[in-house]
C-alpha atoms as a PDB file:
ATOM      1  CA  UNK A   1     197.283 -49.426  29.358  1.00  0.00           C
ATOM      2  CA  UNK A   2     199.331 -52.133  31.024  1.00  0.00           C
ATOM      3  CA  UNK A   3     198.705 -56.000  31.182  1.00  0.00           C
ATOM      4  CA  UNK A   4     197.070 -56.685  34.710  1.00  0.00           C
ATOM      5  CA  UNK A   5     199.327 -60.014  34.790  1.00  0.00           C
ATOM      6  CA  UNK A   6     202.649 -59.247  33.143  1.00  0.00           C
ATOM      7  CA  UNK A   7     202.743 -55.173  33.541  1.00  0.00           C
ATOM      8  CA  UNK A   8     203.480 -55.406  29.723  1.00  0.00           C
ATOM      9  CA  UNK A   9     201.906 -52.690  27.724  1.00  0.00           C
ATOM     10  CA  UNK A  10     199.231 -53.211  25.677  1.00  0.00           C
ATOM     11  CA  UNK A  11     196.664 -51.750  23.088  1.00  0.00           C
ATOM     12  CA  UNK A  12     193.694 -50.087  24.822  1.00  0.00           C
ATOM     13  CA  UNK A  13     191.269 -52.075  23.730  1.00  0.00           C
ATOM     14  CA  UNK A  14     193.034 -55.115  23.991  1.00  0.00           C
ATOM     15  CA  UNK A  15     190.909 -58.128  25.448  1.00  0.00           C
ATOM     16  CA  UNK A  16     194.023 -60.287  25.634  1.00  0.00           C
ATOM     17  CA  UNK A  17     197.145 -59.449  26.422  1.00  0.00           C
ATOM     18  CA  UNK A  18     199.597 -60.410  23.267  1.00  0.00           C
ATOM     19  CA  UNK A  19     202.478 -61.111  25.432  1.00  0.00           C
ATOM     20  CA  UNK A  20     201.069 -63.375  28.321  1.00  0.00           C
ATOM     21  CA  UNK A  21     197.726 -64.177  26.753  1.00  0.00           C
ATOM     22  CA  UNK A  22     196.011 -63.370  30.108  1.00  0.00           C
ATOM     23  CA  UNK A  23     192.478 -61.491  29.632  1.00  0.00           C
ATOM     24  CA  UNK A  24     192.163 -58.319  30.345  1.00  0.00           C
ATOM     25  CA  UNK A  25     188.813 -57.470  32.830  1.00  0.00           C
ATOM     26  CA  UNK A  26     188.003 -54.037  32.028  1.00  0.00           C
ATOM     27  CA  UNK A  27     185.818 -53.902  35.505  1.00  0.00           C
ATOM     28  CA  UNK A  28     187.713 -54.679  38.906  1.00  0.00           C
ATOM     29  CA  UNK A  29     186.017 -57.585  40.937  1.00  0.00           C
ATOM     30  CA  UNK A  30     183.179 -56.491  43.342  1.00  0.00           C
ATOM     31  CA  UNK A  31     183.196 -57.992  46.507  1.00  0.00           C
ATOM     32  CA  UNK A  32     179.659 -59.299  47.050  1.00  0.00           C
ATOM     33  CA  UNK A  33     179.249 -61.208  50.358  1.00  0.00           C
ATOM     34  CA  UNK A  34     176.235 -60.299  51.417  1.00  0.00           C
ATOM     35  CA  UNK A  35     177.741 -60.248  54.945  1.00  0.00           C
ATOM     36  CA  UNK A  36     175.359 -59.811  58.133  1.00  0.00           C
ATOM     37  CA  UNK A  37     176.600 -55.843  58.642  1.00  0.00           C
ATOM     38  CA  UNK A  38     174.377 -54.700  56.290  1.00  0.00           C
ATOM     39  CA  UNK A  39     171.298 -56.530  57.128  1.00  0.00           C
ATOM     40  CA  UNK A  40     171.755 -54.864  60.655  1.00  0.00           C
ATOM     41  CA  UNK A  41     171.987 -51.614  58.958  1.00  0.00           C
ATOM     42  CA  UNK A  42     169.224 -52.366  57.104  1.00  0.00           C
ATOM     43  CA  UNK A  43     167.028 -53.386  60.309  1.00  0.00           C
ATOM     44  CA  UNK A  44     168.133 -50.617  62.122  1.00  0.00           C
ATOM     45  CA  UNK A  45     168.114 -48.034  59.791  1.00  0.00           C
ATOM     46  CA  UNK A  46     165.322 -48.886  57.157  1.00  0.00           C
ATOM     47  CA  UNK A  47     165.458 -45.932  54.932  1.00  0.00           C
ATOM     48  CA  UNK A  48     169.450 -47.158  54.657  1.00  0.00           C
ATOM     49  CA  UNK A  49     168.325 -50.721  53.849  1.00  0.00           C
ATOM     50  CA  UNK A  50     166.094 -49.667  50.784  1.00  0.00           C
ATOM     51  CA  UNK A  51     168.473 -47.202  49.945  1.00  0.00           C
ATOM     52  CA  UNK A  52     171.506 -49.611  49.818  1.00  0.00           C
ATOM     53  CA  UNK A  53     168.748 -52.509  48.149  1.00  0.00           C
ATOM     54  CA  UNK A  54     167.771 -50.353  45.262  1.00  0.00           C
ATOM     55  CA  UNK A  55     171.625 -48.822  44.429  1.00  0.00           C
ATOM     56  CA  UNK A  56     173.139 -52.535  44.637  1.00  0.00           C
ATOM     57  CA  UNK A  57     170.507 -54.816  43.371  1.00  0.00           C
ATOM     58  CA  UNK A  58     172.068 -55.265  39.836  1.00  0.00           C
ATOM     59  CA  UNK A  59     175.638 -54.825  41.215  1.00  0.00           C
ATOM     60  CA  UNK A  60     176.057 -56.611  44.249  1.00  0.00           C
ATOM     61  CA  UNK A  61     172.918 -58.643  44.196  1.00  0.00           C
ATOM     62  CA  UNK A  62     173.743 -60.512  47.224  1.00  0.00           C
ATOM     63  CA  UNK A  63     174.687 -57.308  49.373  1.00  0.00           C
ATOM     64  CA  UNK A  64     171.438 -55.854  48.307  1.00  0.00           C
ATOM     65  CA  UNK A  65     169.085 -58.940  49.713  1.00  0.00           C
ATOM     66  CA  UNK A  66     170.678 -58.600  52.846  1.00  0.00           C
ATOM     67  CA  UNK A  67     170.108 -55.339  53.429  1.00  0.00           C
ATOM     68  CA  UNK A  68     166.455 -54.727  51.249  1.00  0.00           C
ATOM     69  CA  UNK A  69     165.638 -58.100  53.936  1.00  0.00           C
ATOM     70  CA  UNK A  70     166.667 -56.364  57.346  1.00  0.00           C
ATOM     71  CA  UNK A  71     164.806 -53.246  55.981  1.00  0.00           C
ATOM     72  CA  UNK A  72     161.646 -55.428  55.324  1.00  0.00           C
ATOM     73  CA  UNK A  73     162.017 -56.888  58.348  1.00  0.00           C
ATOM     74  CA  UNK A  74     162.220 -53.701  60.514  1.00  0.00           C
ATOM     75  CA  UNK A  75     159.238 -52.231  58.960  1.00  0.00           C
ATOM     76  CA  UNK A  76     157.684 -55.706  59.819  1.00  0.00           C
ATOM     77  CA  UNK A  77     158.277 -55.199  63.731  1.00  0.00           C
ATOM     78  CA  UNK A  78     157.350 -51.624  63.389  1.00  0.00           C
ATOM     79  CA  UNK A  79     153.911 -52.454  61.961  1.00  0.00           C
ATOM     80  CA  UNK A  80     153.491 -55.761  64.734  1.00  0.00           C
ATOM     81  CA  UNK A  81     154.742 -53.461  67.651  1.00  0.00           C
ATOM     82  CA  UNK A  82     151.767 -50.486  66.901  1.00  0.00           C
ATOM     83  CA  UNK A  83     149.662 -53.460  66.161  1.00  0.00           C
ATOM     84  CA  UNK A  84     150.168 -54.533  69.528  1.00  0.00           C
ATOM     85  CA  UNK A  85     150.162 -51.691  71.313  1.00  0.00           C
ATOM     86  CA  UNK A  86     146.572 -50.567  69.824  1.00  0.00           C
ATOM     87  CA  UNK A  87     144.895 -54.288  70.125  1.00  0.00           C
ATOM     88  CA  UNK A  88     146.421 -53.686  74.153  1.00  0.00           C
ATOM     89  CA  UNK A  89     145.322 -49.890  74.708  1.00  0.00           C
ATOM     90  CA  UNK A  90     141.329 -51.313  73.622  1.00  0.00           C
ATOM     91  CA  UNK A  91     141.278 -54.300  75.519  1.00  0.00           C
ATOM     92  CA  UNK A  92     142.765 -52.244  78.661  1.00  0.00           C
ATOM     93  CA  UNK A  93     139.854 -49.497  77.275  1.00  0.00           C
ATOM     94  CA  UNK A  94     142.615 -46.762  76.704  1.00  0.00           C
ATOM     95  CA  UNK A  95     141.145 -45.982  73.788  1.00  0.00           C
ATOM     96  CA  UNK A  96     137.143 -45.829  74.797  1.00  0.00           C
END
């Protein structure tokens, strides 16, 4: 294995490099922005969201909100929309 900051070798289980001192992160940085994107994908795509929620929540915890919350809030709409729609077909008496 190689230093990340000098390129020096070093022992495989080295924490610290000997030669530069810098410490050695065994796991690269995950980028966790919890951008917009994937609550859209979430929202439009529900299955996705939950999906996406329950493989990131302890890795990219952030990520995972946004996209668990635009799932959540699709089903939400779904649920208000067939709400509405059945209130309107009985007062109309569409359903009688």
């Amino acid at each position: 294995m190689y230093c990340r900051n000098c390129g020096q070798p070093i022992d495989d289980n080295a924490t610290v490099c000997q030669n530069c001192g810098a410490y050695q992160n065994k796991n690269p940085n995950v980028e966790d922005n919890g951008g917009i994107g994937w609550g859209l994908l979430g929202c439009c795509i529900p299955v996705a969201g939950l999906v996406l929620f329950l493989v990131w929540k302890d890795t990219k915890p952030r990520t995972a909100k946004a996209a668990g919350i635009g799932a959540l809030v699709s089903v939400i709409l779904g649920i208000l929309y067939y709400l509405l729609v059945f209130v309107g077909a009985l007062t109309f008496g569409l359903l009688s």
